[in-house]
Protein backbone atom coordinates (compact mmCIF):
# COMPACT_ATOMS: atom_id res chain seq x y z
CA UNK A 1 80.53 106.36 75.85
CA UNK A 2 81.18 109.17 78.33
CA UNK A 3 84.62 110.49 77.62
CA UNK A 4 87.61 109.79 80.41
CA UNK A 5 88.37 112.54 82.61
CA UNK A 6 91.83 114.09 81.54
CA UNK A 7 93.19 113.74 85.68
CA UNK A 8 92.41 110.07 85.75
CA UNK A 9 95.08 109.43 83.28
CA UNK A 10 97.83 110.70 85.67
CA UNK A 11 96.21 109.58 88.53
CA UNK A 12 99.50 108.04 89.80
CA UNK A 13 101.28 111.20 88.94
CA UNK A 14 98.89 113.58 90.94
CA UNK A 15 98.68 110.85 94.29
CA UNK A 16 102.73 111.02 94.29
CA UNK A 17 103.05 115.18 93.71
CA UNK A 18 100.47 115.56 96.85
CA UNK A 19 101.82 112.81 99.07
CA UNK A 20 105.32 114.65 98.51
CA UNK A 21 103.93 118.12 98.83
CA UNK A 22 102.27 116.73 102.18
CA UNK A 23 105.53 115.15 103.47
CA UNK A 24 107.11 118.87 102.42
CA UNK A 25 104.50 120.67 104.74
CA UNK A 26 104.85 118.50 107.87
CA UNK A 27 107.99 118.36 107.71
CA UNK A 28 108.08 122.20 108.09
CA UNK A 29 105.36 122.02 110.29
CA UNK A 30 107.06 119.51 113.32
CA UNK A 31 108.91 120.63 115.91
CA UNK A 32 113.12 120.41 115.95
CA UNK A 33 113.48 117.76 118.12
CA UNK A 34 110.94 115.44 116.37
CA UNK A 35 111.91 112.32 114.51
CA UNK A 36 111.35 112.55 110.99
CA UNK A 37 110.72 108.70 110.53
CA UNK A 38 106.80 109.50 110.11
CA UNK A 39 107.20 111.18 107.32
CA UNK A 40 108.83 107.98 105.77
CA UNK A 41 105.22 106.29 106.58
CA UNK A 42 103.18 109.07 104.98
CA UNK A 43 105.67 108.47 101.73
CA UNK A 44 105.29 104.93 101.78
CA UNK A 45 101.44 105.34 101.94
CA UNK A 46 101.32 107.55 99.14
CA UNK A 47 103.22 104.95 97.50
CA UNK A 48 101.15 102.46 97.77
CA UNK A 49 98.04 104.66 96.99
CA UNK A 50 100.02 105.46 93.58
CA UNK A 51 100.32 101.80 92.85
CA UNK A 52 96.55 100.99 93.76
CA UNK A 53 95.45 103.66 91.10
CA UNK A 54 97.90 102.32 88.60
CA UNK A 55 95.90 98.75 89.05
CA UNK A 56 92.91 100.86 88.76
CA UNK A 57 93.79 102.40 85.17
CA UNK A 58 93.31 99.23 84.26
CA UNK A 59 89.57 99.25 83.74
CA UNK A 60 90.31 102.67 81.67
CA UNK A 61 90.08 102.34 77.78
CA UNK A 62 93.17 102.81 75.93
CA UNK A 63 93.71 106.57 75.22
CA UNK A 64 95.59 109.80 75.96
CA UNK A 65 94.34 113.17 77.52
CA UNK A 66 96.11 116.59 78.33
CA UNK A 67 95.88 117.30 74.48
CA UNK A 68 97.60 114.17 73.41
CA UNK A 69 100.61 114.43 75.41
CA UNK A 70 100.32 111.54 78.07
CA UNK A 71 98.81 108.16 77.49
CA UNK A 72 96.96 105.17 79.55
CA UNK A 73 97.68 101.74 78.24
CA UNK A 74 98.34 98.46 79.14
CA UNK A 75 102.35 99.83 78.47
CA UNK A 76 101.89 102.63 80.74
CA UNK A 77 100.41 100.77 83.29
CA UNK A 78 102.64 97.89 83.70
CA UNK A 79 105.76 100.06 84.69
CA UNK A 80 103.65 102.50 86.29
CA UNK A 81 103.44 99.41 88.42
CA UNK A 82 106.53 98.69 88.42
CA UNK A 83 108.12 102.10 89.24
CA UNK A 84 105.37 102.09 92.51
CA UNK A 85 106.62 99.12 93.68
CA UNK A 86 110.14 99.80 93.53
CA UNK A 87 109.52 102.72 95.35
CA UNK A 88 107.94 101.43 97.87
CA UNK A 89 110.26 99.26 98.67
CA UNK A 90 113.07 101.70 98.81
CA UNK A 91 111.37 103.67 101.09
CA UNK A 92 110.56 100.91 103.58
CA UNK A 93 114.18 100.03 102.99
CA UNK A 94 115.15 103.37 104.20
CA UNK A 95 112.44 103.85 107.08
CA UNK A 96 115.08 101.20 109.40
CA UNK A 97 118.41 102.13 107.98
CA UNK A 98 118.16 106.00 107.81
CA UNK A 99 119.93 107.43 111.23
CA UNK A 100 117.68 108.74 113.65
CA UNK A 101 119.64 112.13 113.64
CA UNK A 102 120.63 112.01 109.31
CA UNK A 103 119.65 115.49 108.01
CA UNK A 104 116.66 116.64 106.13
CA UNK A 105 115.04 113.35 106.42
CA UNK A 106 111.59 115.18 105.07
CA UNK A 107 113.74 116.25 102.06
CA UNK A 108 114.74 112.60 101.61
CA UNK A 109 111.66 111.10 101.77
CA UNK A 110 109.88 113.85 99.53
CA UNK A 111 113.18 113.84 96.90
CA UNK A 112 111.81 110.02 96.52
CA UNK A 113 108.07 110.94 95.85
CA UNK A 114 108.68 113.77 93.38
CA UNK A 115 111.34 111.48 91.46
CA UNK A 116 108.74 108.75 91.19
CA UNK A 117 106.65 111.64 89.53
CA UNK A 118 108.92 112.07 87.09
CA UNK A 119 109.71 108.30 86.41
CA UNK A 120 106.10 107.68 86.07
CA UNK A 121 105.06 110.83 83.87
CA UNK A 122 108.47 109.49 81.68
CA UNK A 123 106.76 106.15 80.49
CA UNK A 124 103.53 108.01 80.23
CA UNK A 125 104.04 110.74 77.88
CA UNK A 126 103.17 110.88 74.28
CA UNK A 127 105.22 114.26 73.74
CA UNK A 128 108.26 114.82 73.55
CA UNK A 129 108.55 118.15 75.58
CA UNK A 130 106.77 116.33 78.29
CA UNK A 131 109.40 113.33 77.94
CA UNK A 132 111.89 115.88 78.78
CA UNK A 133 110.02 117.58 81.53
CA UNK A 134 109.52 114.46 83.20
CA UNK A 135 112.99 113.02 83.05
CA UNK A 136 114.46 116.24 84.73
CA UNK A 137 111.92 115.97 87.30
CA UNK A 138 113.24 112.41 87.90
CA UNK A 139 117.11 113.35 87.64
CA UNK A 140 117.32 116.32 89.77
CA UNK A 141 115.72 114.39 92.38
CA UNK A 142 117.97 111.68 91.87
CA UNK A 143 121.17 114.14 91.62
CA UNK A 144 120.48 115.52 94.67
CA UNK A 145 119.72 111.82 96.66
CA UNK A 146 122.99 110.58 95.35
CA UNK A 147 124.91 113.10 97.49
CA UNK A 148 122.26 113.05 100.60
CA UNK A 149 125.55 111.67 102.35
CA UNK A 150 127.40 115.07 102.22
CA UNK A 151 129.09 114.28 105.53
CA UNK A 152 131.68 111.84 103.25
CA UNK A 153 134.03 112.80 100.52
CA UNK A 154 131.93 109.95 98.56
CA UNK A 155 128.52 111.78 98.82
CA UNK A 156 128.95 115.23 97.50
CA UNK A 157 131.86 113.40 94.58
CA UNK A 158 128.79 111.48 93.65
CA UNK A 159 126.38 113.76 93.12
CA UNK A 160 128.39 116.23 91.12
CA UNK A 161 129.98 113.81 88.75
CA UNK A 162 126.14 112.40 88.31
CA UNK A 163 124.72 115.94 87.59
CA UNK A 164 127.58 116.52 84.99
CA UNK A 165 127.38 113.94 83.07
CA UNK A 166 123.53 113.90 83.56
CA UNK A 167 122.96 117.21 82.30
CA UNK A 168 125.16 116.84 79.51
CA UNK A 169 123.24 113.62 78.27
CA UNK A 170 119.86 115.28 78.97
CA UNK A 171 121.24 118.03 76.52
CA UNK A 172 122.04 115.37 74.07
CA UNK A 173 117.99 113.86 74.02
CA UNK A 174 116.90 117.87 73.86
CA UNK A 175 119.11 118.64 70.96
CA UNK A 176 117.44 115.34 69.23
CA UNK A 177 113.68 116.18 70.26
CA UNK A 178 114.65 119.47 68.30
CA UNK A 179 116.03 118.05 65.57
CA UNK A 180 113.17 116.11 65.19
CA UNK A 181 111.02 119.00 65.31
CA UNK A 182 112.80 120.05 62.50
CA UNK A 183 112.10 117.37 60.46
CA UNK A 184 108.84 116.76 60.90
CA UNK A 185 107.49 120.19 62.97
CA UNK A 186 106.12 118.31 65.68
CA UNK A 187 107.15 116.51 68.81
CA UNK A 188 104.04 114.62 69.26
CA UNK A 189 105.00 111.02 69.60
CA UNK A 190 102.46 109.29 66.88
CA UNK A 191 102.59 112.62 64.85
CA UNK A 192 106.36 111.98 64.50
CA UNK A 193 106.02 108.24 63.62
CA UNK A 194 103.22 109.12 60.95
CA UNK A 195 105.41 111.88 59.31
CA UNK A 196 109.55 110.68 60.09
CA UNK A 197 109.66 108.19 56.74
CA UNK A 198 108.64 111.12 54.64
CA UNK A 199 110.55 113.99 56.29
CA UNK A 200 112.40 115.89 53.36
CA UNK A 201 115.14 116.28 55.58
CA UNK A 202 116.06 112.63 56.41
CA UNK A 203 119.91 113.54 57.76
CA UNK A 204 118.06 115.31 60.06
CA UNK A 205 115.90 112.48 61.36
CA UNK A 206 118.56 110.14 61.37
CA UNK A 207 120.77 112.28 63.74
CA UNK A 208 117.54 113.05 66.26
CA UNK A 209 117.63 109.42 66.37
CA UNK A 210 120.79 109.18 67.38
CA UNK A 211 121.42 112.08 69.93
CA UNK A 212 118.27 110.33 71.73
CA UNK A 213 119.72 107.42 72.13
CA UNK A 214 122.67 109.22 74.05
CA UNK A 215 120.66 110.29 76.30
CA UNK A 216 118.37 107.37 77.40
CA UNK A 217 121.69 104.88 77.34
CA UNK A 218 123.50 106.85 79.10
CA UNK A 219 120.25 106.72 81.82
CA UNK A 220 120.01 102.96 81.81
CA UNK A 221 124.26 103.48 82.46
CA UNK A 222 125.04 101.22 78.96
CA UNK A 223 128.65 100.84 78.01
CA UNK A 224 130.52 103.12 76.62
CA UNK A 225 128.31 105.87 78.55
CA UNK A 226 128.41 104.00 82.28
CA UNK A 227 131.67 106.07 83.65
CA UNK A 228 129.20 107.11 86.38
CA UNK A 229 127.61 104.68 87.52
CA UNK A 230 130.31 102.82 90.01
CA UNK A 231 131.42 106.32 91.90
CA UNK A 232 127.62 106.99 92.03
CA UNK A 233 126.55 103.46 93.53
CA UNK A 234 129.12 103.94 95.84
CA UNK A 235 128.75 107.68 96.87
CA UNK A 236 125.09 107.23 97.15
CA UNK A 237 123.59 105.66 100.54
CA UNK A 238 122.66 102.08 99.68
CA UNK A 239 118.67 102.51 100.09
CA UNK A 240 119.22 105.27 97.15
CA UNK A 241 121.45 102.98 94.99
CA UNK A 242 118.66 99.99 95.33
CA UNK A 243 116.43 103.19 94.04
CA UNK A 244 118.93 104.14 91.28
CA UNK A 245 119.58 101.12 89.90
CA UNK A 246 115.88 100.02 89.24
CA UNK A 247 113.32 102.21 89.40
CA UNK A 248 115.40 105.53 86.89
CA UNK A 249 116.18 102.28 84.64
CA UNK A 250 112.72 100.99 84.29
CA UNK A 251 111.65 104.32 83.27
CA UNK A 252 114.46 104.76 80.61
CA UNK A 253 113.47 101.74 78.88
CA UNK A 254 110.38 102.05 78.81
CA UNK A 255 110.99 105.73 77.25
CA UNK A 256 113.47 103.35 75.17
CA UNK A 257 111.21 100.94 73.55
CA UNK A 258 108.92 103.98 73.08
CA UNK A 259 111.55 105.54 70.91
CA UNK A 260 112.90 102.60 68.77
CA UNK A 261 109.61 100.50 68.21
CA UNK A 262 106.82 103.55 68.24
CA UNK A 263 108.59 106.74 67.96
CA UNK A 264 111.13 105.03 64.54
CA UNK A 265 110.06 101.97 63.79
CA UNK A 266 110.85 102.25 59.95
CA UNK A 267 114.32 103.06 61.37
CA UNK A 268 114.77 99.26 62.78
CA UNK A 269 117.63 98.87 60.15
CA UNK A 270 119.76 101.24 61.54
CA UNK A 271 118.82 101.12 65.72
CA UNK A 272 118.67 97.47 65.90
CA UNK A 273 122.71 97.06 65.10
CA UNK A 274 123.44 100.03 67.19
CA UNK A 275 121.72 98.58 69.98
CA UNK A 276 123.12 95.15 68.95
CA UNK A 277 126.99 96.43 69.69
CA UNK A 278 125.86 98.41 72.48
CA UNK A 279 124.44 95.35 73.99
CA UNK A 280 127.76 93.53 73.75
CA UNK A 281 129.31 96.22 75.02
CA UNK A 282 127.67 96.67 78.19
CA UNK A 283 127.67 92.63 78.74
CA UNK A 284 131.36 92.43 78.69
CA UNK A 285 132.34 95.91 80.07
CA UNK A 286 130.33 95.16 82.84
CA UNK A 287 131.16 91.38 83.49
CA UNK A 288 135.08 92.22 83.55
CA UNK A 289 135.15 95.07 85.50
CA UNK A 290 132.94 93.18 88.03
CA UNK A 291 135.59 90.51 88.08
CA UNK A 292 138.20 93.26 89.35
CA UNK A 293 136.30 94.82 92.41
CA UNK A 294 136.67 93.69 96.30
CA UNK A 295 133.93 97.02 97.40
CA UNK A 296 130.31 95.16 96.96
CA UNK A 297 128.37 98.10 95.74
CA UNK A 298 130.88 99.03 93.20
CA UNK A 299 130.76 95.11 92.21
CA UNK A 300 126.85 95.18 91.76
CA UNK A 301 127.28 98.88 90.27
CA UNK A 302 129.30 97.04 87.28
CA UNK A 303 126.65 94.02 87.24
CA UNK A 304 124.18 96.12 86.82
CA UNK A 305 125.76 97.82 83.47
CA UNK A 306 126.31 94.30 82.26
CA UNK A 307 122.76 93.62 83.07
CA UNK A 308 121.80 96.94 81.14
CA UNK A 309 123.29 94.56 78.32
CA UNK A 310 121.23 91.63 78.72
CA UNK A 311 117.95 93.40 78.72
CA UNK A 312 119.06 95.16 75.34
CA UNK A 313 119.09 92.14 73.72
CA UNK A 314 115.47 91.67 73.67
CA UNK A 315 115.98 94.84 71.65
CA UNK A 316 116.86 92.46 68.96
CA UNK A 317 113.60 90.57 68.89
CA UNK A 318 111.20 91.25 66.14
CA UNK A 319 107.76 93.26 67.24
CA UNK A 320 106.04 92.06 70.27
CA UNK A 321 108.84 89.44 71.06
CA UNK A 322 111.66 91.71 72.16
CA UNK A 323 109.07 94.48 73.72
CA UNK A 324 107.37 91.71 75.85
CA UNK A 325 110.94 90.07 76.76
CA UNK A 326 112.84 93.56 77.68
CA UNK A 327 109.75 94.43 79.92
CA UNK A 328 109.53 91.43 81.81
CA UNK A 329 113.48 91.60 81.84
CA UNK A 330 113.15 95.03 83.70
CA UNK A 331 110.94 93.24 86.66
CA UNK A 332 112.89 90.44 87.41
CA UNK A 333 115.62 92.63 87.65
CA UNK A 334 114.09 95.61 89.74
CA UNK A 335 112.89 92.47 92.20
CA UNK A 336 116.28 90.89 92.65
CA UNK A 337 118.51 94.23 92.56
CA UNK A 338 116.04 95.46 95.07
CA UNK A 339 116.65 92.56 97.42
CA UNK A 340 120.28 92.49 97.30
CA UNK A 341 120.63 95.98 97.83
CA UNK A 342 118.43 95.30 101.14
CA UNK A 343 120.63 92.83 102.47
CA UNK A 344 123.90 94.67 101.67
CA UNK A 345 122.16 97.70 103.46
CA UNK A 346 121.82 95.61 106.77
CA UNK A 347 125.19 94.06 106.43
CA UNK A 348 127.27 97.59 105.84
CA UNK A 349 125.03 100.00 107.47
CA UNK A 350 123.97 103.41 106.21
CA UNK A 351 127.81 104.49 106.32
CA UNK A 352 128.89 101.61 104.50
CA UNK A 353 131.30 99.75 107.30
CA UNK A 354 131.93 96.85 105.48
CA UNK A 355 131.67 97.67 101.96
CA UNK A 356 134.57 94.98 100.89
CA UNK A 357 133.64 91.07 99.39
CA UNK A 358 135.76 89.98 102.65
CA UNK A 359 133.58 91.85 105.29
CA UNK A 360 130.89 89.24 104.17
CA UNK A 361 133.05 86.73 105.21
CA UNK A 362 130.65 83.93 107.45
CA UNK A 363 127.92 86.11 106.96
CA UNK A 364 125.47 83.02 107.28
CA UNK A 365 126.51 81.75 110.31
CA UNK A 366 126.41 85.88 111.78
CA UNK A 367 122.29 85.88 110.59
CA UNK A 368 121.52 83.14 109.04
CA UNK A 369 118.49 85.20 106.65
CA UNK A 370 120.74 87.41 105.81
CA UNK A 371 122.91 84.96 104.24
CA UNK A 372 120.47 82.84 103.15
CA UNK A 373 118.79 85.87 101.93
CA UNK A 374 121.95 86.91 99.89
CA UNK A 375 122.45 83.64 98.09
CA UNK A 376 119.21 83.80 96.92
CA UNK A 377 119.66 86.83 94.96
CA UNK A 378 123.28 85.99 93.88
CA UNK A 379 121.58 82.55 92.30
CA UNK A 380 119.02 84.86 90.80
CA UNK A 381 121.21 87.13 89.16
CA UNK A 382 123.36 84.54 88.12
CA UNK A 383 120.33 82.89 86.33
CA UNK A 384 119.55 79.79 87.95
CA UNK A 385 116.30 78.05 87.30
CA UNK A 386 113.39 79.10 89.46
CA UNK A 387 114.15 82.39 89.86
CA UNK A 388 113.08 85.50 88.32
CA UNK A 389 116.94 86.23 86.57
CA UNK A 390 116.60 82.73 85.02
CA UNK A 391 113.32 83.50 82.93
CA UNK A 392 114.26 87.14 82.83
CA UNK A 393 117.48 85.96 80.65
CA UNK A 394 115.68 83.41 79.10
CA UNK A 395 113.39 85.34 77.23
CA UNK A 396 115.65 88.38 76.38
CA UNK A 397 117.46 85.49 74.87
CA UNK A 398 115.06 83.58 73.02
CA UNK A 399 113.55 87.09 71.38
CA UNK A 400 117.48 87.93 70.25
CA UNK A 401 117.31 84.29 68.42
CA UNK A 402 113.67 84.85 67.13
CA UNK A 403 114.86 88.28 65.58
CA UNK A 404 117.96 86.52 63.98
CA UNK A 405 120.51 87.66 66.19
CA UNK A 406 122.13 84.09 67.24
CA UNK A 407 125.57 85.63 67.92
CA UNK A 408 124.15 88.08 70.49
CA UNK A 409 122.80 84.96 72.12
CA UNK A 410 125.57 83.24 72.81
CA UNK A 411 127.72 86.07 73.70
CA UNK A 412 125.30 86.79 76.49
CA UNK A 413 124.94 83.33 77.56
CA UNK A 414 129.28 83.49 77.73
CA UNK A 415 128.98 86.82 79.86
CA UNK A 416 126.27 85.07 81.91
CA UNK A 417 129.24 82.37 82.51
CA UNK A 418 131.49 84.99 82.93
CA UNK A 419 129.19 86.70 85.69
CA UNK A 420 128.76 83.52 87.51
CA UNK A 421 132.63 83.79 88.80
CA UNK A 422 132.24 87.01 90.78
CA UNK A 423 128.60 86.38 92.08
CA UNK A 424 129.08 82.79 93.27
CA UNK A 425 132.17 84.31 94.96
CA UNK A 426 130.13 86.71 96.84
CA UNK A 427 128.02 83.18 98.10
CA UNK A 428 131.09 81.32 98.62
CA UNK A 429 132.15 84.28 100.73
CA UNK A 430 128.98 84.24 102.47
CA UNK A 431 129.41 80.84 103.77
CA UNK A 432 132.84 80.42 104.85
CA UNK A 433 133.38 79.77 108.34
CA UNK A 434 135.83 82.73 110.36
CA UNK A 435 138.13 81.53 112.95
CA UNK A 436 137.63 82.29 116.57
CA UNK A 437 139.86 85.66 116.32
CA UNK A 438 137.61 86.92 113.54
CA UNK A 439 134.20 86.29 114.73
CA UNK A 440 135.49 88.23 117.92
CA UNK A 441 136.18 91.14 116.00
CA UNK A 442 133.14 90.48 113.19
CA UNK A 443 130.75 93.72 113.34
CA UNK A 444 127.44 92.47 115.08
CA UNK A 445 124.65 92.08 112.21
CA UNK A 446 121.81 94.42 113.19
CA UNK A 447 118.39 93.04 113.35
CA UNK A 448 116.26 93.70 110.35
CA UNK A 449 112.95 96.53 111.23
CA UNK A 450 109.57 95.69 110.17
CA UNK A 451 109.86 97.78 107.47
CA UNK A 452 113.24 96.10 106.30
CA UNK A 453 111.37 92.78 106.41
CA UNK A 454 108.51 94.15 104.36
CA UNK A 455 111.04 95.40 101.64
CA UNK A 456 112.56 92.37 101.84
CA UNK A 457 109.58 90.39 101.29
CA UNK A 458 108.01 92.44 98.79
CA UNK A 459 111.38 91.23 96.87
CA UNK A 460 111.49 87.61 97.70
CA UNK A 461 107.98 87.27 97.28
CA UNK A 462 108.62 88.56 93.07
CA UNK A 463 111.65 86.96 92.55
CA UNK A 464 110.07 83.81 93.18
CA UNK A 465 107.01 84.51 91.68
CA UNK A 466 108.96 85.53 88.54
CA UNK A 467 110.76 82.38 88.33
CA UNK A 468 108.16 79.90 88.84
CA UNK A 469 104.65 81.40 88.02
CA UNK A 470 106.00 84.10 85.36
CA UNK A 471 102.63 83.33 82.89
CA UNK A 472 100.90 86.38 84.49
CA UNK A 473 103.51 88.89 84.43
CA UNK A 474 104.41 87.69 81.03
CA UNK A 475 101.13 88.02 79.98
CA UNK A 476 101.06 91.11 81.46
CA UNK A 477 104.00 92.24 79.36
CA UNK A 478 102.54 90.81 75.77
CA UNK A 479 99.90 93.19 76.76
CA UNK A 480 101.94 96.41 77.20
CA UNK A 481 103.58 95.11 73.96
CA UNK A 482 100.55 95.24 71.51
CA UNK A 483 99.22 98.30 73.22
CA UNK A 484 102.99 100.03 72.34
CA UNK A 485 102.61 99.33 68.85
CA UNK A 486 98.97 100.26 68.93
CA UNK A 487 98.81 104.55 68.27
CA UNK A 488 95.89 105.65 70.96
CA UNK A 489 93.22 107.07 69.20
């Protein structure tokens, strides 16, 4: 059999770095006075091209190239997927909700492509060096997205409290891949997992273990290392925060399950509790906070923490179980997340207007899809039936109480109560009629953009699918779950 061509396994990878290196050069290339909002097309294209090719990896066989240092797999491939479609929908989302006259929209749209590089070289790689490469490719786009805003306090606060603490978790995950190295003197994924439970120097592989986990948690913002994801959320314009608080996340878990059930799985003794009290953690922080805030993004920012906490509870299923659970998990959530984050982006406008609960007030009689819209997602993230957060929870669940952890279980099903209260508040909210001397003074909704409306319906459209015909993602999932614990040859 002829041998696969080393560029075909980052085909994804090389689509997104030209379609951002394009947007770059025309950017230069137009005149002053042209609008930018082209260039958001041209992303959006490349997008989709990136997402097409990640399909068409599919009919690859199972295997690495670049010297063993990024993979293609049925793994790779489903948040490849993923991480394409959430960024597709962010950038529709910000092709009608950008100003005409925002600065540097070319930067903004590029920033997008190059971090959906890194996210998608992050669940690819087989090497640790790479791992790190391609999660600073992701964050400094990221970093510098969260402040794109600079004309506000907010903007510029956001983006250096996120590069901070960023940089001082990334230096946490470096200091482990080294320790590591020690150990073992390699930092080639299956290399490490082949020579880690005979390492002479097992302090040392226990502490790699460790610092690494830092640094992804603090990526997927789980309690106690979350401090920065509220100011962030709320710094950040909203298209970005829909970006933040899906597609960076996807990637970190899937570099997550990489670590604990490929990179140290003889280490399940010791990750599995750490994770278990982590999980807890993040549930409760996250749900109580939540309860506290009146600003919407900085309510959602807190959800999404305690979500962080739901999906690590898969982490407690044994084998296939918990991988196949915490990846499906990370779709339903990218799908609803996304589509709030739409409709709270039409409702408070790029400069955040109405960023309070109360400014939602009668929001269904103002546009009635918006509010309908907004329920919608509420009930999904709540975790009613026939929705994607229902089976999503579900089966992070049910792998916690196939891998013994029963307690886990019903603390999450408590913080899922727990959630309900500020998220059916928001819907409440939402359709509460305003008397005569409100609605007079009620900020008109705008009307929703094609693009909006494609975002929109990208989300609806796997939310639903999610919660009532989840066999083929889940299938989908077990898949990227047996390849995971499969070494490429």
């Amino acid at each position: 059999m002829n041998p696969v061509p080393d560029i075909f396994r980052i085909l994804p990878e090389v689509i997104l770095t030209l379609t951002g290196v394009l947007v770059m050069l025309l950017d230069a290339s137009f005149p002053v006075l042209w609008a930018r909002r082209p260039l958001g097309w041209v992303a959006a294209f490349g997008a989709t091209l990136a997402l097409w090719a990640s399909l068409w990896q599919l009919s690859l066989p199972q295997g690495t190239g670049f010297y063993s240092t990024v993979e293609t797999s049925a793994f790779t491939i489903f948040f490849h997927v993923l991480i394409c479609g959430i960024v597709l929908a962010a950038l529709l989302l910000s092709l009608d909700t950008l100003p005409a006259e925002s600065h540097h929209q070319g930067e903004y749209y590029a920033l997008i492509v190059f971090g959906a590089v890194g996210m998608c070289l992050l669940t690819g790689a087989v090497e640790l060096l790479v791992v790190f490469v391609a999660l600073e490719i992701s964050s400094i786009s990221t970093y510098v997205l969260a402040g794109y805003r600079k004309q506000t306090g907010r903007g510029p606060e956001a983006a250096i409290k996120y590069f901070l603490l960023g940089s001082f978790a990334t230096a946490f995950l470096l200091y482990g891949i080294a320790l590591i190295f020690g150990a073992t003197g390699t930092t080639q994924v299956y290399e490490i997992a082949r020579l880690a439970p005979s390492a002479p120097n097992h302090s040392f592989v226990l502490a790699a273990l460790a610092l690494m986990l830092v640094g992804i948690l603090f990526k997927v913002s789980a309690a106690p290392f979350h401090v920065w994801t509220p100011d962030v959320y709320e710094g950040a314009p909203t298209p970005v925060a829909a970006l933040l608080s899906t597609a960076p996340k996807a990637a970190a878990f899937a570099l997550l399950l990489r670590v604990v059930y490929e990179l140290f799985p003889t280490l399940r003794s010791i990750w599995s509790p750490l994770l278990w009290i982590v999980a807890v953690l993040s549930m409760t922080v996250g749900n109580l906070a939540a309860l506290r805030q009146q600003n919407v993004k900085r309510m959602l920012a807190y959800s999404a923490i305690a979500h962080a906490g739901y999906l690590l509870a898969a982490f407690a299923g044994l084998g296939t179980s918990g991988i196949a659970a915490a990846s499906f998990y990370t779709a339903a959530y990218a799908a609803m997340n996304v589509g709030i984050f739409a409709v709270v982006t039409l409702v408070s406008g790029y400069d955040d207007q109405l960023p309070l609960v109360e400014d939602f007030r009668g929001l269904i009689y103002r546009s009635p899809l918006l509010g309908g819209l907004l329920i919608f997602f509420v009930v999904s993230l709540v975790g009613i039936p026939f929705t994607g957060g229902f089976f999503g929870k579900f089966y992070s669940f049910s792998a916690a109480v196939g891998g013994g952890a029963i307690w886990l279980a019903i603390i999450g099903l408590l913080n899922s109560g727990l959630a309900a209260a500020y998220y059916l508040r928001l819907a409440l909210v939402t359709t509460q009629r305003t008397d005569d001397r409100e609605a007079q003074s009620a900020v008109p909704v705008p009307q929703a953009g094609a693009a909006v409306i494609a975002a929109l319906a990208l989300a609806v459209a796997a939310t639903l699918i999610l919660g009532i015909v989840p066999g083929e993602v889940l299938r989908a999932a077990e898949a990227a779950a047996h390849t995971l614990q499969t070494p490429a040859p």
